[in-house]
PDB file of N, CA and C in Angstrom:
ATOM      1  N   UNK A   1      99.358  34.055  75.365  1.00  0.00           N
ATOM      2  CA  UNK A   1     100.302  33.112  75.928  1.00  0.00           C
ATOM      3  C   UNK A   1     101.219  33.842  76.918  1.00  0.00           C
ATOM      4  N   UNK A   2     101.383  33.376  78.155  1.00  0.00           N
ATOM      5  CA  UNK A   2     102.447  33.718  79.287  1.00  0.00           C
ATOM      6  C   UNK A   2     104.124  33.912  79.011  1.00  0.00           C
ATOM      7  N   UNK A   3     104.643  34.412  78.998  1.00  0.00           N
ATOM      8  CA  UNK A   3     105.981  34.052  78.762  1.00  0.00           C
ATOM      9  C   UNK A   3     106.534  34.288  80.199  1.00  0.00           C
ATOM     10  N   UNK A   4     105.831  34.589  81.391  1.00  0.00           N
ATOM     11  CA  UNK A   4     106.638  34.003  82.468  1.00  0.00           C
ATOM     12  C   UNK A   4     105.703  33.423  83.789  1.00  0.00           C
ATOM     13  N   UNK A   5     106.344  32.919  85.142  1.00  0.00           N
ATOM     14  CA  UNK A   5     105.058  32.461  85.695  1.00  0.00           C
ATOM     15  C   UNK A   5     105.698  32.677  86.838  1.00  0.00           C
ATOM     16  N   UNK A   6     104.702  32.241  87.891  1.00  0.00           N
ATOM     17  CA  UNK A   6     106.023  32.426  89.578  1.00  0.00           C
ATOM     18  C   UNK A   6     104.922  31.022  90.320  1.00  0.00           C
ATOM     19  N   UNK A   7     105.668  30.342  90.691  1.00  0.00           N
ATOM     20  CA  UNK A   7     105.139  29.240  91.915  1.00  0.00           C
ATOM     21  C   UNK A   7     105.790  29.334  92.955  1.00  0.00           C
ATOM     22  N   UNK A   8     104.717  28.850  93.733  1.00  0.00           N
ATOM     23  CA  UNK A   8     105.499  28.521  95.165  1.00  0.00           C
ATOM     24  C   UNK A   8     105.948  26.978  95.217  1.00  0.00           C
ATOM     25  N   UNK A   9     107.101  26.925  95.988  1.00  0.00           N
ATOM     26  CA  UNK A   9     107.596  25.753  96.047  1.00  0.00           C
ATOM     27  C   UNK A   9     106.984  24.646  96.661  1.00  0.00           C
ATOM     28  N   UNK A  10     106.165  25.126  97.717  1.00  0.00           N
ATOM     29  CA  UNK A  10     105.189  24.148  98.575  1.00  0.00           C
ATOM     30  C   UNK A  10     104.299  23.414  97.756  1.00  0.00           C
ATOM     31  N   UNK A  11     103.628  24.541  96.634  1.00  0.00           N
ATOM     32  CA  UNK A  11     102.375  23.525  96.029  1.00  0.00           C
ATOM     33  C   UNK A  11     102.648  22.717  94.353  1.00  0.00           C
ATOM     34  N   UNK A  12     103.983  22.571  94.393  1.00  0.00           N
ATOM     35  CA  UNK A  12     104.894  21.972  93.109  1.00  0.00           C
ATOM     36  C   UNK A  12     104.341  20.826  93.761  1.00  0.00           C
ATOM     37  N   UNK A  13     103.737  19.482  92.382  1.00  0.00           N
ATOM     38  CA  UNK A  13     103.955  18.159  92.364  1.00  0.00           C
ATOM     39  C   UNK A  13     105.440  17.465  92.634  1.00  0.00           C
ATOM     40  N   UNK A  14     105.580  16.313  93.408  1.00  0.00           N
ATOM     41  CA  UNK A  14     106.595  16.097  93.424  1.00  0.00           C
ATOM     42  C   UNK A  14     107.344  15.749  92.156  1.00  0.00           C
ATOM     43  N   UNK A  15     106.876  15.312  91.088  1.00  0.00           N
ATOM     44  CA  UNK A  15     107.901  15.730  89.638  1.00  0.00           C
ATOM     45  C   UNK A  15     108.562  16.723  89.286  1.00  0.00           C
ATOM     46  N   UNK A  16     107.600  17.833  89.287  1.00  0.00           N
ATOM     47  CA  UNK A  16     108.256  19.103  89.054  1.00  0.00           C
ATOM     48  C   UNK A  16     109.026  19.731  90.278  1.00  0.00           C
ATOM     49  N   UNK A  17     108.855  19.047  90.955  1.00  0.00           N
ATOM     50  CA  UNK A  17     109.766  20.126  92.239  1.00  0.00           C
ATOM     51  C   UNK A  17     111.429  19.129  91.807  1.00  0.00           C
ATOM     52  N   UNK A  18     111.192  17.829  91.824  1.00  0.00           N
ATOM     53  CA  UNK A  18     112.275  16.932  91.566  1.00  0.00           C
ATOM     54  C   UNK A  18     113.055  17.815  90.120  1.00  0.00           C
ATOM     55  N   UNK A  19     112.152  17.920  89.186  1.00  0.00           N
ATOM     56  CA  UNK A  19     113.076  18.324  87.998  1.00  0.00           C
ATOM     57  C   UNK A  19     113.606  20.221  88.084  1.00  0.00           C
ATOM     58  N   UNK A  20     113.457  20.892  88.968  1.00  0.00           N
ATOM     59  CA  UNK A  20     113.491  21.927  88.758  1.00  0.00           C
ATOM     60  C   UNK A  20     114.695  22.074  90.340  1.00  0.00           C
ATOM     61  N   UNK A  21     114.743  20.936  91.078  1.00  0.00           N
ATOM     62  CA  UNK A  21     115.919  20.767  91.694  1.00  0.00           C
ATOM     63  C   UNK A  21     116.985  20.449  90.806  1.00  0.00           C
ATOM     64  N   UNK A  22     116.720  19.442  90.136  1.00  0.00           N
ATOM     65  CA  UNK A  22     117.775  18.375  89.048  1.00  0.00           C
ATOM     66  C   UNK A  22     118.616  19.915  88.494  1.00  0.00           C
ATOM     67  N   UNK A  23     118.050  21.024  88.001  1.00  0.00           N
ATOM     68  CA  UNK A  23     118.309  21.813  87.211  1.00  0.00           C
ATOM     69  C   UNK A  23     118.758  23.041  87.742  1.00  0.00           C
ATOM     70  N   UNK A  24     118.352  23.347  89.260  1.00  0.00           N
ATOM     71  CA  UNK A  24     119.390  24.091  89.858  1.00  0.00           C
ATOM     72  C   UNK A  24     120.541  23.872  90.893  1.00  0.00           C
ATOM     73  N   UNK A  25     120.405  22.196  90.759  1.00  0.00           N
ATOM     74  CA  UNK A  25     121.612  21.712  91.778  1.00  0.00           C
ATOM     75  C   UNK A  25     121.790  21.638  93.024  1.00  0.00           C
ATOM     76  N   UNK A  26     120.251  21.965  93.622  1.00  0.00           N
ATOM     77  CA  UNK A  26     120.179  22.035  94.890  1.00  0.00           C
ATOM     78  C   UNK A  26     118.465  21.816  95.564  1.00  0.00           C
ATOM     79  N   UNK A  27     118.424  21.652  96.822  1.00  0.00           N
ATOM     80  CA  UNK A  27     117.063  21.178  96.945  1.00  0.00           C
ATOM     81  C   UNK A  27     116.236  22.440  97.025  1.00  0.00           C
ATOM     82  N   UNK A  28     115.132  22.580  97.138  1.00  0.00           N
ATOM     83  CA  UNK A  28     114.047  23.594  96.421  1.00  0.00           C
ATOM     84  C   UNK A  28     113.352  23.587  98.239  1.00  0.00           C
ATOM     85  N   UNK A  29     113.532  24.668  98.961  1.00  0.00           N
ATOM     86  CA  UNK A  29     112.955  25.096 100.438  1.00  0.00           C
ATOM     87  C   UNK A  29     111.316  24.992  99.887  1.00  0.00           C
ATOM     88  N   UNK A  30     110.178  24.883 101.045  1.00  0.00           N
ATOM     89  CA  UNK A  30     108.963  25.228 100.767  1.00  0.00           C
ATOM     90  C   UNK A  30     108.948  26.655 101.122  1.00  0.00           C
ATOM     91  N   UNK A  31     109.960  27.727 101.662  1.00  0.00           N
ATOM     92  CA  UNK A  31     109.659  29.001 101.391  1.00  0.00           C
ATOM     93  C   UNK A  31     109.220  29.744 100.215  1.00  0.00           C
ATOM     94  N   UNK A  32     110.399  29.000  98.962  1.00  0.00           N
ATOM     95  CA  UNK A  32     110.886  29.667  98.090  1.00  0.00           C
ATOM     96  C   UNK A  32     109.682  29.765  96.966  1.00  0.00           C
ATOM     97  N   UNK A  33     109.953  30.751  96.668  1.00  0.00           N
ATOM     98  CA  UNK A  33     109.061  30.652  94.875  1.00  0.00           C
ATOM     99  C   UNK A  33     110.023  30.698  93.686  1.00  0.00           C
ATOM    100  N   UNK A  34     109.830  29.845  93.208  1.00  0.00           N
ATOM    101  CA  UNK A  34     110.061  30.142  91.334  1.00  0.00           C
ATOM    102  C   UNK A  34     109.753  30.862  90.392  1.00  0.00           C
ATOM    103  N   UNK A  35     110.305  31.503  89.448  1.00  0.00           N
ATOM    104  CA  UNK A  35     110.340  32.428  89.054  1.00  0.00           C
ATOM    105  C   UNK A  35     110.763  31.413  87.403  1.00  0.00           C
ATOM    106  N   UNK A  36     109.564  31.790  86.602  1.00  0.00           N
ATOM    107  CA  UNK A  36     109.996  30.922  85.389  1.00  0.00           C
ATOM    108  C   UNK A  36     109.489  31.921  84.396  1.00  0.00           C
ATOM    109  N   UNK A  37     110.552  31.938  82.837  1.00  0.00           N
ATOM    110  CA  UNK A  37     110.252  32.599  82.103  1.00  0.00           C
ATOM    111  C   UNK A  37     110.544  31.985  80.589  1.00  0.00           C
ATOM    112  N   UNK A  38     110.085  32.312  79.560  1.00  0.00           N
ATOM    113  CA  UNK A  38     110.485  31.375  78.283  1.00  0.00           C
ATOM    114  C   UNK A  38     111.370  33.129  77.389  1.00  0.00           C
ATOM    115  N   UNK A  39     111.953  32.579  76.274  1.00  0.00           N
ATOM    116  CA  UNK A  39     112.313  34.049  75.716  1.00  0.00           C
ATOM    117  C   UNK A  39     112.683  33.343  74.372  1.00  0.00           C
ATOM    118  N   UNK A  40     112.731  34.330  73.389  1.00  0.00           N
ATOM    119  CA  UNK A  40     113.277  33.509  72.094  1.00  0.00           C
ATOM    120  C   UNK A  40     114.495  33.611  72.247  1.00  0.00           C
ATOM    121  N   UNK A  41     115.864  32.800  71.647  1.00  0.00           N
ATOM    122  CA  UNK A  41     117.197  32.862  71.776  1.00  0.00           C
ATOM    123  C   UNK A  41     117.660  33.213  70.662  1.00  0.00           C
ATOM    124  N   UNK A  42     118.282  33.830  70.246  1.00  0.00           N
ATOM    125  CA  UNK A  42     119.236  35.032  69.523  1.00  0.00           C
ATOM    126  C   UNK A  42     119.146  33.811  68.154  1.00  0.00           C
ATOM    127  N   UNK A  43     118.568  34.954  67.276  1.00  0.00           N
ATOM    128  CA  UNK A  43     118.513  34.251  66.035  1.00  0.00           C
ATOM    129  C   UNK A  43     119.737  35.259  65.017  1.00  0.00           C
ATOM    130  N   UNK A  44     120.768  35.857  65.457  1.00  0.00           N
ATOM    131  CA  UNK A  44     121.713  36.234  64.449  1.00  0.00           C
ATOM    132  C   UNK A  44     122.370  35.334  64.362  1.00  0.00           C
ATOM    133  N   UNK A  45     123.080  35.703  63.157  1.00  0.00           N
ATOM    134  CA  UNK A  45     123.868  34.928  62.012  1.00  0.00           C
ATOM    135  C   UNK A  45     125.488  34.853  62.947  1.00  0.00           C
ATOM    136  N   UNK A  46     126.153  33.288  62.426  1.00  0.00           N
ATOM    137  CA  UNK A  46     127.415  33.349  62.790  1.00  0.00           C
ATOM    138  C   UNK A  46     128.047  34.309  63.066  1.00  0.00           C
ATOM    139  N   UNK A  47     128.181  35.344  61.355  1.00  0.00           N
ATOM    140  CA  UNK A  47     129.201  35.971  61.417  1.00  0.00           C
ATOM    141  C   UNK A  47     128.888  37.281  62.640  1.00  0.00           C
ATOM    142  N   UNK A  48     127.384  37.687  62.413  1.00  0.00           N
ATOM    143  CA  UNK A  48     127.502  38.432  63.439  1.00  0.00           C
ATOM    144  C   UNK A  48     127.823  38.436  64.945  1.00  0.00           C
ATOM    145  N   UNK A  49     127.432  37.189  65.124  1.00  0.00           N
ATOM    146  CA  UNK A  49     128.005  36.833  66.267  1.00  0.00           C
ATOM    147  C   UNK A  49     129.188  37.315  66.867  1.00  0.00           C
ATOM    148  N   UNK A  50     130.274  36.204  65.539  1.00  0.00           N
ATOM    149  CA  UNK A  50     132.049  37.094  65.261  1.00  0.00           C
ATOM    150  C   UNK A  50     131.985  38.175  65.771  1.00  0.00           C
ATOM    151  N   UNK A  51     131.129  38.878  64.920  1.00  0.00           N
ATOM    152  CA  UNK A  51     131.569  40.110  65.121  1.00  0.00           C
ATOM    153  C   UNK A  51     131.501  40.867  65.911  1.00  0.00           C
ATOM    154  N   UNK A  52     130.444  40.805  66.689  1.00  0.00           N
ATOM    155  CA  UNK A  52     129.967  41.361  68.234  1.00  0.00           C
ATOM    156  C   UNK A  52     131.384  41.172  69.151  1.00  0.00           C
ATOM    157  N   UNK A  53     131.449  39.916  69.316  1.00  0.00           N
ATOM    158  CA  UNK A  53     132.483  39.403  69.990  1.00  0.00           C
ATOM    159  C   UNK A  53     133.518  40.187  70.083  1.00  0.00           C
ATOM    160  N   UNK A  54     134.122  40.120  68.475  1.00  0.00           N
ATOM    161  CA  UNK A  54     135.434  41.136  68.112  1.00  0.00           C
ATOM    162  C   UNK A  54     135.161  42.064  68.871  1.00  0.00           C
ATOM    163  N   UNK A  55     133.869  42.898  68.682  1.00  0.00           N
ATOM    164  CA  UNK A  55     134.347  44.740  69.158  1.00  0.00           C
ATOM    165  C   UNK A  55     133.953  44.620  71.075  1.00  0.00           C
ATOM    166  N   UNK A  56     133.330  43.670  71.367  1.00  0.00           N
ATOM    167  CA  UNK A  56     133.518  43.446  72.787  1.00  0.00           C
ATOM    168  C   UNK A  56     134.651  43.332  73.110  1.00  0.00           C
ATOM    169  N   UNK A  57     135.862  41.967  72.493  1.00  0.00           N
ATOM    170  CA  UNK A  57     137.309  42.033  73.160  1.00  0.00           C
ATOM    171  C   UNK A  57     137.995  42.929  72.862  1.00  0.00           C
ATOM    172  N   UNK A  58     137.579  43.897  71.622  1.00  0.00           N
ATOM    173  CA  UNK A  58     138.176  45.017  71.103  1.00  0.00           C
ATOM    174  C   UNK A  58     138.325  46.426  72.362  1.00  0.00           C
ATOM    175  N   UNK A  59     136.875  46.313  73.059  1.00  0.00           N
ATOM    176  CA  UNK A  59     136.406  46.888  73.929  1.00  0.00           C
ATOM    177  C   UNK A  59     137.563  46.934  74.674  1.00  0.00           C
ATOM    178  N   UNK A  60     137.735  45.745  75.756  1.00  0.00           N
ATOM    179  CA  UNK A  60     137.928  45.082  76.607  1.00  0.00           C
ATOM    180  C   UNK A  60     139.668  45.341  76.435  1.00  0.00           C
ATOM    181  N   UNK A  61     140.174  45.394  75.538  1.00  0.00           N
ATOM    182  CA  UNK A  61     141.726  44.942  75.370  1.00  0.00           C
ATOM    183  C   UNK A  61     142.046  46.678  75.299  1.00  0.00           C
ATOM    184  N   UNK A  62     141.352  47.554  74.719  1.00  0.00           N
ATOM    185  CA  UNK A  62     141.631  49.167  75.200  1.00  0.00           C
ATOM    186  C   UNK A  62     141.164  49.506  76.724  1.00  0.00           C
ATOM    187  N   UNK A  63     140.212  49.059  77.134  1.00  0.00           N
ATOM    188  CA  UNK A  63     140.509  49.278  78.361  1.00  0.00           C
ATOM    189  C   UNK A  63     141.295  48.984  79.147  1.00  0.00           C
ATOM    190  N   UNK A  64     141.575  47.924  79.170  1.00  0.00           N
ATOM    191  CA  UNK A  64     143.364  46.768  79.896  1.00  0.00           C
ATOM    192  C   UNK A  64     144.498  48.039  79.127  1.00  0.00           C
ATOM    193  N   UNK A  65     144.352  48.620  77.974  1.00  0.00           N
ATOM    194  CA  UNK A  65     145.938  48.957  77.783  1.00  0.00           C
ATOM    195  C   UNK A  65     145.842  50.330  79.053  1.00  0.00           C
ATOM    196  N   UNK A  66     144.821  51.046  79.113  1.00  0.00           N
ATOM    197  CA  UNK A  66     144.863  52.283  80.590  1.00  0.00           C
ATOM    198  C   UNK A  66     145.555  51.805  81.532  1.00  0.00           C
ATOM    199  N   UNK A  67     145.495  50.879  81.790  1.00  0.00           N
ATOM    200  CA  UNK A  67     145.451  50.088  83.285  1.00  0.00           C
ATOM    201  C   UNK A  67     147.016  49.569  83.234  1.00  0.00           C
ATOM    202  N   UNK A  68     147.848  49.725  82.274  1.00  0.00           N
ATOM    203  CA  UNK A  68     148.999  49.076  82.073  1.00  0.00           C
ATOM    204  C   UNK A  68     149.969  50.099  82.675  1.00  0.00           C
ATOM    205  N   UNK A  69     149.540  51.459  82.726  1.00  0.00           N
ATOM    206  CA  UNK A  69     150.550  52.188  83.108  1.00  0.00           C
ATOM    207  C   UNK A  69     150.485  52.441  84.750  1.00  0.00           C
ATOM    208  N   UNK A  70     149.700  51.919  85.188  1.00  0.00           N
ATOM    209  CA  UNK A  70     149.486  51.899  86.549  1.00  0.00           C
ATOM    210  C   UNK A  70     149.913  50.873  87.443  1.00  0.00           C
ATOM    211  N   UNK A  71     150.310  51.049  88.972  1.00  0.00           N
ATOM    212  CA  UNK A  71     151.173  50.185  89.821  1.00  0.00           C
ATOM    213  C   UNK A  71     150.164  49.182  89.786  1.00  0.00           C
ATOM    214  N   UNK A  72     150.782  47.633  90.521  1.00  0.00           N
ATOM    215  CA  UNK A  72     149.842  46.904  90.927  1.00  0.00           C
ATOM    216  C   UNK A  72     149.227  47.362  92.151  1.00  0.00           C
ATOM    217  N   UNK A  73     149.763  48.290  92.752  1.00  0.00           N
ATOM    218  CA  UNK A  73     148.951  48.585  94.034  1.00  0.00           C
ATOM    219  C   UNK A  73     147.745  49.456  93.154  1.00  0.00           C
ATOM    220  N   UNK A  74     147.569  49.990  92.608  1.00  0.00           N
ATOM    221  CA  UNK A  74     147.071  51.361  92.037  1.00  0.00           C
ATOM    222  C   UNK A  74     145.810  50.189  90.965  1.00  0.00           C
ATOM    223  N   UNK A  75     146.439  49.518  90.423  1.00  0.00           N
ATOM    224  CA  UNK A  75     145.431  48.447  89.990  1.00  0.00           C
ATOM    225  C   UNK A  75     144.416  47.791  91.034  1.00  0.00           C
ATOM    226  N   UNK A  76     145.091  47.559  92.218  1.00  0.00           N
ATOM    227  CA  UNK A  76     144.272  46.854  93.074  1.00  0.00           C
ATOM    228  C   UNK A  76     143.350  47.518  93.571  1.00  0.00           C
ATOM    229  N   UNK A  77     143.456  48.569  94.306  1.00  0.00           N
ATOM    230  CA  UNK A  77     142.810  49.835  94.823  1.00  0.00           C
ATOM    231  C   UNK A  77     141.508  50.187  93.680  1.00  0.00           C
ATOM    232  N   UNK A  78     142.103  50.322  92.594  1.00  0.00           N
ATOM    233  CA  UNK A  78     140.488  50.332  91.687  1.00  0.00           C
ATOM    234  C   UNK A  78     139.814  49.507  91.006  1.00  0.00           C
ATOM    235  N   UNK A  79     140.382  47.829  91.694  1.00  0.00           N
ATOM    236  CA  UNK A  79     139.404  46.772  91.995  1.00  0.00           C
ATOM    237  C   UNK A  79     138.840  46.508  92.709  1.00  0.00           C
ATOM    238  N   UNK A  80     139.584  47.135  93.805  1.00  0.00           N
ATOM    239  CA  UNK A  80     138.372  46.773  95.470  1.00  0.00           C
ATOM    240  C   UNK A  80     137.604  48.143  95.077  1.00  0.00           C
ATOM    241  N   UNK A  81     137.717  49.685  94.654  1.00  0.00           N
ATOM    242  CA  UNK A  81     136.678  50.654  94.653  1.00  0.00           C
ATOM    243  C   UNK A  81     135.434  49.904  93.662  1.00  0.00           C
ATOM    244  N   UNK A  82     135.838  49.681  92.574  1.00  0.00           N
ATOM    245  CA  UNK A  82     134.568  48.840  91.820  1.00  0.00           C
ATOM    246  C   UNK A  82     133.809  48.190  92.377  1.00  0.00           C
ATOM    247  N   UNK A  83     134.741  47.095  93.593  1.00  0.00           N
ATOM    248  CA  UNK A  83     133.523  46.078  93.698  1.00  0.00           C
ATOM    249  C   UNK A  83     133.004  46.495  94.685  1.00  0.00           C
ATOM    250  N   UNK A  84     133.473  47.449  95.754  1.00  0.00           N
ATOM    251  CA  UNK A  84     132.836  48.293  97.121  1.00  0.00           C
ATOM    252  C   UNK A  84     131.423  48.931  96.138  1.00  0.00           C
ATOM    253  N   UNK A  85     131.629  49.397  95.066  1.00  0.00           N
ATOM    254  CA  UNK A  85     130.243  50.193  94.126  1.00  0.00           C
ATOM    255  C   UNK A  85     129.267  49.292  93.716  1.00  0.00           C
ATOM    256  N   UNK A  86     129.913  47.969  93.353  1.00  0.00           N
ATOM    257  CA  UNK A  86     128.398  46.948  93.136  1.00  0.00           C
ATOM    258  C   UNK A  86     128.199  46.134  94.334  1.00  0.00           C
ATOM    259  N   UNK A  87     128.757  46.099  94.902  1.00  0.00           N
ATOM    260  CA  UNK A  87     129.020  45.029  96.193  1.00  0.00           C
ATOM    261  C   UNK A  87     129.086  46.240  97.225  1.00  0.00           C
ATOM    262  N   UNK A  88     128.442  46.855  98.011  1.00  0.00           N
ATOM    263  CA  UNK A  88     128.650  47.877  99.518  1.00  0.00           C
ATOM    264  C   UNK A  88     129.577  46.721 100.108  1.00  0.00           C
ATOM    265  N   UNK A  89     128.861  45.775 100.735  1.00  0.00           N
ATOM    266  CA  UNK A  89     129.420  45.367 101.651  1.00  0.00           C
ATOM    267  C   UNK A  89     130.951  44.620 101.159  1.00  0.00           C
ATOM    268  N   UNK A  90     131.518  44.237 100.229  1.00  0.00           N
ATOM    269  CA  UNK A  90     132.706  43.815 100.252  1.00  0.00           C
ATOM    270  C   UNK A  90     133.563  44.557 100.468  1.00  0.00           C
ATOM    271  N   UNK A  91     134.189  44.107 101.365  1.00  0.00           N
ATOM    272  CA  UNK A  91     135.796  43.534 102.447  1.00  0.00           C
ATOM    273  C   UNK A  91     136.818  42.405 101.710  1.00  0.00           C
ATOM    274  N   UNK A  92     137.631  43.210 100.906  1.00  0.00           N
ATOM    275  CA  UNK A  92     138.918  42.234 100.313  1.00  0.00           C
ATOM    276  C   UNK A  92     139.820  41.810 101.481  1.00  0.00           C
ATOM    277  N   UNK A  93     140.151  40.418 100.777  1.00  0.00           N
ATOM    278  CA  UNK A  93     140.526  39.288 101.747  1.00  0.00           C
ATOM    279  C   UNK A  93     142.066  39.417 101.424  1.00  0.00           C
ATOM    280  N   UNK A  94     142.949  39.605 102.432  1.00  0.00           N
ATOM    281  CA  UNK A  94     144.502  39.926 101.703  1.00  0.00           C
ATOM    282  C   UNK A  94     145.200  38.778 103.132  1.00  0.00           C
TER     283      UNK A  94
END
């Protein structure tokens, strides 16, 4: 069994091109190809869930306290360096 597939948009029936617009909110070019995949979805338990969560914001809330002793200029500066590292081309808009 496949668990993923790729079409081109040109040779979609018009049903499926209709429902696979419906679902990304926009109309579907005959350039484009699709890119479709199935996956199983996370079969842990509530609590683990919780708990993941916890040590993610746990994460998240020690990193914010570093950042507290620093200016807002000094904050800003190593928000635009971050996103210049995943983003080259961004240019902050001031």
């Amino acid at each position: 069994m496949l668990d993923s597939s790729l079409h081109s948009a040109k040779t979609l029936s018009a049903p499926v091109k209709s429902a696979l617009e419906e679902l990304l909110g926009r109309p579907l070019a005959e350039s484009e190809t699709i890119s479709v995949k199935t996956y199983k979805t996370d079969s842990a338990a509530p609590e683990q869930r919780a708990e993941a969560i916890t040590r993610i914001q746990g994460f998240y809330d020690r990193l914010g306290d570093g950042m507290s002793s620093l200016s807002e200029v000094e904050q800003e500066e190593l928000m635009e360096e971050a996103m210049r590292t995943v983003r080259p081309g961004y240019k902050s808009i001031k």
